[in-house]
N, C-alpha and C. Protein backbone atom coordinates (compact mmCIF):
# COMPACT_ATOMS: atom_id res chain seq x y z
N UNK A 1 29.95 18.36 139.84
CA UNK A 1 29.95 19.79 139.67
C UNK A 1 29.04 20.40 140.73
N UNK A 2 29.30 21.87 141.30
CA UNK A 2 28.64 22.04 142.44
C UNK A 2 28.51 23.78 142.12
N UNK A 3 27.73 24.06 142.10
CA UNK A 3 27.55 25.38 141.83
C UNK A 3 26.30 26.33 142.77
N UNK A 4 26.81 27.00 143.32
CA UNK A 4 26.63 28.07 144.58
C UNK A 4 26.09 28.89 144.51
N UNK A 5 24.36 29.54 144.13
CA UNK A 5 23.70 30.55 144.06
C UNK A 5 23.68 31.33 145.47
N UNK A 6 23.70 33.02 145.00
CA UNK A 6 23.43 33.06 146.71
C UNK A 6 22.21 34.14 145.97
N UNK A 7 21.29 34.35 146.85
CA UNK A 7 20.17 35.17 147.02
C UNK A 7 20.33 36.20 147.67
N UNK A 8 21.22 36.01 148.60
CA UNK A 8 21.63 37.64 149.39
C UNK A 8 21.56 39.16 148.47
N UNK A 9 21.00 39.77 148.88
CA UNK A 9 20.91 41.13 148.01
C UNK A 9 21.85 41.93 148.55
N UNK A 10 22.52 42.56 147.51
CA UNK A 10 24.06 43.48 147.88
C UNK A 10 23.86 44.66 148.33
N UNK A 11 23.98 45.40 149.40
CA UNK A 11 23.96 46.62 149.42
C UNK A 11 24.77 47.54 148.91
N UNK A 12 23.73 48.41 148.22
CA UNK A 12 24.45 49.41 147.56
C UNK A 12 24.88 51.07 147.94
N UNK A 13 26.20 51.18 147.57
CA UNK A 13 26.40 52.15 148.61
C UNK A 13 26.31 53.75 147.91
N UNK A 14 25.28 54.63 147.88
CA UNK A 14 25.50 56.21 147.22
C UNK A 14 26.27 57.22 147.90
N UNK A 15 27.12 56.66 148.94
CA UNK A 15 28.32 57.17 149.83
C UNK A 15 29.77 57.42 148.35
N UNK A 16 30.30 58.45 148.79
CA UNK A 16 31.34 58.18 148.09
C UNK A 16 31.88 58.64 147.12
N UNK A 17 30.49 59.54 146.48
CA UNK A 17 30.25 59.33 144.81
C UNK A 17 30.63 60.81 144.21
N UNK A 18 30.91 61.62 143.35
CA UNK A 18 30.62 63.12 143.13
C UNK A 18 29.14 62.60 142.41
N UNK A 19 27.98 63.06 142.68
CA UNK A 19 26.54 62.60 141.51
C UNK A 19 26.60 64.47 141.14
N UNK A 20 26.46 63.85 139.90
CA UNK A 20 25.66 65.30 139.05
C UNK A 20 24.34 64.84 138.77
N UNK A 21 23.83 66.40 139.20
CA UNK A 21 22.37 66.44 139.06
C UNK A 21 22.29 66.66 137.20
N UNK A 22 21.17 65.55 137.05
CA UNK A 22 21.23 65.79 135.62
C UNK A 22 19.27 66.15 135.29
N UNK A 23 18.82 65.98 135.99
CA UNK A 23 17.05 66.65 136.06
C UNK A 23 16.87 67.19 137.46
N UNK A 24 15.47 68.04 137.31
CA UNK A 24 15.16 68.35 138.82
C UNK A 24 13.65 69.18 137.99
N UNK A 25 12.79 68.76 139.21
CA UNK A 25 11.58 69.19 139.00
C UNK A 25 11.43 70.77 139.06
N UNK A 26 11.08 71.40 137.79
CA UNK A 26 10.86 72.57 137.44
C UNK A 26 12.15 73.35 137.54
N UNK A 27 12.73 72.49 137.00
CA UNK A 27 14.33 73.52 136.84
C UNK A 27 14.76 73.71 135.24
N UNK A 28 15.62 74.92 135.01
CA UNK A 28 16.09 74.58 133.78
C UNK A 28 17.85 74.30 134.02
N UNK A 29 17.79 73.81 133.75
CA UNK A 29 19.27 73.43 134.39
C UNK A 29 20.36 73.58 132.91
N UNK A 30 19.81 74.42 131.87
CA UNK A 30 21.14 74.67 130.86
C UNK A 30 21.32 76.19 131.33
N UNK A 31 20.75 76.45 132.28
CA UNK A 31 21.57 78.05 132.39
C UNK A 31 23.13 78.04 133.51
N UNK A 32 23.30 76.67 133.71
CA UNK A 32 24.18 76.07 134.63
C UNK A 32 25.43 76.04 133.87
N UNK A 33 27.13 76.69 134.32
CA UNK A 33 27.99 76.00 133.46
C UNK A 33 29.00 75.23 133.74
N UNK A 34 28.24 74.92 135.20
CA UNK A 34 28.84 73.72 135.58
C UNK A 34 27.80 73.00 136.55
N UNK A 35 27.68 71.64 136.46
CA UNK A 35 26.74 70.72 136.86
C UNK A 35 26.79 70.67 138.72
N UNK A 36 25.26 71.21 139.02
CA UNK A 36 25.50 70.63 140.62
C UNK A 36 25.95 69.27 140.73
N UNK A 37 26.08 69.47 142.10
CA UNK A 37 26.99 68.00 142.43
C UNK A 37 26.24 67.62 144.03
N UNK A 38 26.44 66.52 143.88
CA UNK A 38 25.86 66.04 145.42
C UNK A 38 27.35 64.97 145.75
N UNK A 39 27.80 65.33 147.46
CA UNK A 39 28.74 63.86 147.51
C UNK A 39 28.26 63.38 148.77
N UNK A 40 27.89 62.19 148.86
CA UNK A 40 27.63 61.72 150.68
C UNK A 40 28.84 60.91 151.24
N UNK A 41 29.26 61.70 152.65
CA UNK A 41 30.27 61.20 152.91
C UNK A 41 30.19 60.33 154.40
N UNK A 42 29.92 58.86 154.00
CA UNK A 42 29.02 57.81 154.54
C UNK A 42 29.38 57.95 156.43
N UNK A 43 30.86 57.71 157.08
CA UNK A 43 31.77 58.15 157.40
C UNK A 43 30.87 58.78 158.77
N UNK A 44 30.91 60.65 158.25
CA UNK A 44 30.61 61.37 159.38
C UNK A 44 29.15 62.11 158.91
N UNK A 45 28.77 61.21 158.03
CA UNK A 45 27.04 61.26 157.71
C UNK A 45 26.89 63.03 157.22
N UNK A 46 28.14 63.49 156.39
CA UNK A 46 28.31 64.81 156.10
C UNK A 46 27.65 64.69 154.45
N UNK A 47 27.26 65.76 153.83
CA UNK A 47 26.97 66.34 151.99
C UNK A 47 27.48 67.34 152.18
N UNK A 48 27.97 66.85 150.78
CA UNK A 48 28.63 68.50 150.69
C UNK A 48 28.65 68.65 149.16
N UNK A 49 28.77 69.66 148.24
CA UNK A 49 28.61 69.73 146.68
C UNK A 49 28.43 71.17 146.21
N UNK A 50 28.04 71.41 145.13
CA UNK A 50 28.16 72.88 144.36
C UNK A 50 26.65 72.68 144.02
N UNK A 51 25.99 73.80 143.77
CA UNK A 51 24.55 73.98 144.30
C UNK A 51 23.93 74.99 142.84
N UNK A 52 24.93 75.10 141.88
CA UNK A 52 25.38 76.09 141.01
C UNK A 52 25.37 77.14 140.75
N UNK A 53 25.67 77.61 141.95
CA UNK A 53 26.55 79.00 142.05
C UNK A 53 27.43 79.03 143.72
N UNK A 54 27.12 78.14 144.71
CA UNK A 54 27.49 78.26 145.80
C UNK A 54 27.81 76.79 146.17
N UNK A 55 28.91 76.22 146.64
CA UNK A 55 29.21 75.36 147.57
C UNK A 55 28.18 75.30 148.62
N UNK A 56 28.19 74.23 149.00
CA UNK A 56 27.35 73.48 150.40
C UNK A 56 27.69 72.89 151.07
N UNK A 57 26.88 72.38 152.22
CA UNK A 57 27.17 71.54 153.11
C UNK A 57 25.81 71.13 154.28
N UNK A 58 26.14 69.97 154.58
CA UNK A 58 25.20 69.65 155.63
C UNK A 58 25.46 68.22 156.22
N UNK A 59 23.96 67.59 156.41
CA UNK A 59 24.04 66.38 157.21
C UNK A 59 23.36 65.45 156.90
N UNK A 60 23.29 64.33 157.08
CA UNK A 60 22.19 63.55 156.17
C UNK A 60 22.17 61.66 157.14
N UNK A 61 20.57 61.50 157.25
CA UNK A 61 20.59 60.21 157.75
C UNK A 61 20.32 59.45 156.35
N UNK A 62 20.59 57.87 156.90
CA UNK A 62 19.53 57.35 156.13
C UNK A 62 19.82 55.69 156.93
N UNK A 63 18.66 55.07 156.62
CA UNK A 63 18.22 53.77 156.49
C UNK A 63 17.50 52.98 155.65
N UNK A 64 18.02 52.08 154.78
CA UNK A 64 17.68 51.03 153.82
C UNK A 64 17.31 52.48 152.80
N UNK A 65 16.24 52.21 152.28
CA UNK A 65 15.99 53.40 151.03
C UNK A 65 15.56 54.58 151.33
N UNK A 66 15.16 54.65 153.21
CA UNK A 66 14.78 55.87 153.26
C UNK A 66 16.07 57.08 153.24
N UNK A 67 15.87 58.71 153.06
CA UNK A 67 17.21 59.49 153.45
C UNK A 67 16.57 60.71 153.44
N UNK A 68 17.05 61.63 154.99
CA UNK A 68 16.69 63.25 154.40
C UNK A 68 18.09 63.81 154.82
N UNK A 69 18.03 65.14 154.67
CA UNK A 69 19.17 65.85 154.40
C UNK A 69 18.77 66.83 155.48
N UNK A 70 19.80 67.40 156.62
CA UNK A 70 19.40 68.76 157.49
C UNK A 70 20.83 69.73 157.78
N UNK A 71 20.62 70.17 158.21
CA UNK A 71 21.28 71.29 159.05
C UNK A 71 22.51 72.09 157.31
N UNK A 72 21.26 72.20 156.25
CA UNK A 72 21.81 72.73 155.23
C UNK A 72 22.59 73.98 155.19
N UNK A 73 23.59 74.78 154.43
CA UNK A 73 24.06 75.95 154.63
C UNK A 73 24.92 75.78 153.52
N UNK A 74 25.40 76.81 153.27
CA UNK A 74 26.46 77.49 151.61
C UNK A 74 27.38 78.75 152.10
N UNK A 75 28.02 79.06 151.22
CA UNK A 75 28.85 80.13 150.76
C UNK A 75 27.48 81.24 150.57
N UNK A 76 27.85 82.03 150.36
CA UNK A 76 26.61 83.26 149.93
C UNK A 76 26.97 84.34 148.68
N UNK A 77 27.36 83.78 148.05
CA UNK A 77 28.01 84.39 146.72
C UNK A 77 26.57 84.76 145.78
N UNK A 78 26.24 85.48 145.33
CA UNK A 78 25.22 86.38 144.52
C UNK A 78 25.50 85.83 143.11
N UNK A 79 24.91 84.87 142.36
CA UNK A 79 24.45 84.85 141.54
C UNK A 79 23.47 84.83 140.08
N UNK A 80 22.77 86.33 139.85
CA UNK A 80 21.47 86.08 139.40
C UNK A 80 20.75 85.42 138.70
N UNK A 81 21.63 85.09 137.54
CA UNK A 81 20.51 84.38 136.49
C UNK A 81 20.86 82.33 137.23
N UNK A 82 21.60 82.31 138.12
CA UNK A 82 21.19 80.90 138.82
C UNK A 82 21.43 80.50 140.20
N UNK A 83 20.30 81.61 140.90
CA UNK A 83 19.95 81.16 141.96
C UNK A 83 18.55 80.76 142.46
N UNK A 84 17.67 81.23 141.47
CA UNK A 84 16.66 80.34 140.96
C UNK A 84 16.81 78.45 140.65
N UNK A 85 18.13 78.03 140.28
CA UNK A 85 18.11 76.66 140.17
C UNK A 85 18.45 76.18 141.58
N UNK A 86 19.50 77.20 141.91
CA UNK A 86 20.14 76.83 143.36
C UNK A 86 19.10 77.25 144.49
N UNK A 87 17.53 77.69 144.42
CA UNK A 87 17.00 78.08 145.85
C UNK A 87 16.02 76.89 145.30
N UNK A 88 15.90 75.73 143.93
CA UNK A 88 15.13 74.86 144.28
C UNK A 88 15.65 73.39 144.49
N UNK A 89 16.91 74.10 144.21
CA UNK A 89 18.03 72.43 144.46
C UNK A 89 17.75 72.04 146.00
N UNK A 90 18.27 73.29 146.36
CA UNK A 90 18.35 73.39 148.47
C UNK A 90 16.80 72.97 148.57
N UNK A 91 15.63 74.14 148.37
CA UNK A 91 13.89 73.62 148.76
C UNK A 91 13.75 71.87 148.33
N UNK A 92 14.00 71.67 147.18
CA UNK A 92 14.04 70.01 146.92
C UNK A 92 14.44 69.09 148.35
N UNK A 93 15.65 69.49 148.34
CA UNK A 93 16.82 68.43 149.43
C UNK A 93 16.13 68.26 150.54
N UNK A 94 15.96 69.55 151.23
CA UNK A 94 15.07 68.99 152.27
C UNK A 94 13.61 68.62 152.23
N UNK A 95 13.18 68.26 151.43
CA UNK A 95 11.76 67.50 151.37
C UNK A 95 12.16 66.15 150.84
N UNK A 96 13.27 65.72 151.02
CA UNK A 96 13.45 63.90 150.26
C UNK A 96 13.40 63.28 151.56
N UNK A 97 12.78 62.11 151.04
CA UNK A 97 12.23 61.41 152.37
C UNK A 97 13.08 59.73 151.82
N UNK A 98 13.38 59.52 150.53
CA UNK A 98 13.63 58.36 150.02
C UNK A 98 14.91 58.37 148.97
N UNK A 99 15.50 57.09 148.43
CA UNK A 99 16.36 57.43 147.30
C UNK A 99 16.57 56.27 146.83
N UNK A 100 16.61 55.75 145.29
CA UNK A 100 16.39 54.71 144.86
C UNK A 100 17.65 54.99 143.60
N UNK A 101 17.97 53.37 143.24
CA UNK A 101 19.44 53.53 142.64
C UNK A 101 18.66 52.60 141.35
N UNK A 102 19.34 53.31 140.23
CA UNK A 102 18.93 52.17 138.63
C UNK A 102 19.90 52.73 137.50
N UNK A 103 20.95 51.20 137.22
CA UNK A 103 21.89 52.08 136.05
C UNK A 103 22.26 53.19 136.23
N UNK A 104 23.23 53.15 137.43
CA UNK A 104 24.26 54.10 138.03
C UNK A 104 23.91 55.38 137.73
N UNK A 105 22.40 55.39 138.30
CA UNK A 105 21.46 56.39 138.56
C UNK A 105 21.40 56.42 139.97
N UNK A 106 21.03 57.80 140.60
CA UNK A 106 20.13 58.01 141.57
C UNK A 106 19.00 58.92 141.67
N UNK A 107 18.66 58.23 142.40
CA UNK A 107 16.96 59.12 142.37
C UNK A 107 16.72 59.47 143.45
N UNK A 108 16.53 60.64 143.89
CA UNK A 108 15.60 60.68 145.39
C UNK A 108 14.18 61.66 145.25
N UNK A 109 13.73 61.01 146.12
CA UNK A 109 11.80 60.85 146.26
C UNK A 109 11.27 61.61 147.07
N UNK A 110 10.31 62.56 147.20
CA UNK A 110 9.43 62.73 147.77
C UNK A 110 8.29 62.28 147.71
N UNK A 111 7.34 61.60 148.92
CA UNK A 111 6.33 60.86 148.27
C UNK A 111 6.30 59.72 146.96
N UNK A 112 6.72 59.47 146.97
CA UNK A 112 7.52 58.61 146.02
C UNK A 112 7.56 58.47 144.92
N UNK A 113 7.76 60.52 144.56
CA UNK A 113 8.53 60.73 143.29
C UNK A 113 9.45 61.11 143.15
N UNK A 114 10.23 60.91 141.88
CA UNK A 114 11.45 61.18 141.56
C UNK A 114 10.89 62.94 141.51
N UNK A 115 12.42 63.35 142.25
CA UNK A 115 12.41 64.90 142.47
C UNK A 115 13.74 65.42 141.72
N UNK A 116 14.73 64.54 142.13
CA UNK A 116 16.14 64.92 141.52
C UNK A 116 16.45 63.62 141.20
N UNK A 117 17.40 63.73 139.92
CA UNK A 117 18.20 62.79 139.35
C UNK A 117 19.71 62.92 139.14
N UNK A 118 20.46 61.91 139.36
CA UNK A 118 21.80 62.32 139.17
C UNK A 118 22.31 61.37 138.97
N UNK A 119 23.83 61.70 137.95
CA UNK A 119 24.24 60.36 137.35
C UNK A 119 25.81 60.76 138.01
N UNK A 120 26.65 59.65 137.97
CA UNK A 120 27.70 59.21 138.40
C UNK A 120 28.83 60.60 137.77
């Protein structure tokens, strides 16, 4: 009998995905009635998602666990009672420096805290 461990660690890919934001630091996120969304589209290193009240878009590097997000921009549609969630979704994004995956979770970090969370 011959049996084949491998140790290789799999890379995991957060390309691909629609993630809903399901926390975010100092947000209330039930005035939302529909869930932001983040998608990375691995490809042409594009994001793009609903911000909850405005569509987005931008650009995004990354290597191994590090990732930031730039050249951000939206639709400009006026929404009052949630653009307060949506001007700290955008302030968040660009301060992530990291992003870590657990039980088809993601997390991304500033300083290496969890800032936003989002599930599949």
């Amino acid at each position: 009998m011959v049996i084949l461990i491998s140790c290789k660690a799999q890379q995991v890919s957060i390309a691909h995905v629609e993630w809903k934001l399901v926390k975010m630091v100092n947000a209330d996120l039930s005035l939302l009635d529909q869930p932001v969304t983040l998608t990375l589209d691995e490809t042409n290193k594009k994001i793009s998602g609903y911000a909850g009240c405005n569509s987005f878009f931008g650009t995004y590097q990354s290597t191994g666990s590090n990732i930031s997000f730039t050249g951000l921009g939206s639709t400009k549609i006026f929404c009052q009672d949630k653009m307060k969630v949506e001007d700290t979704y955008f302030s968040s994004l660009v301060k992530i420096q990291s992003f870590k995956m657990k039980h088809s979770k993601l997390y991304l970090l500033y300083e290496g805290h969890i800032v936003l969370e989002f599930s599949k």
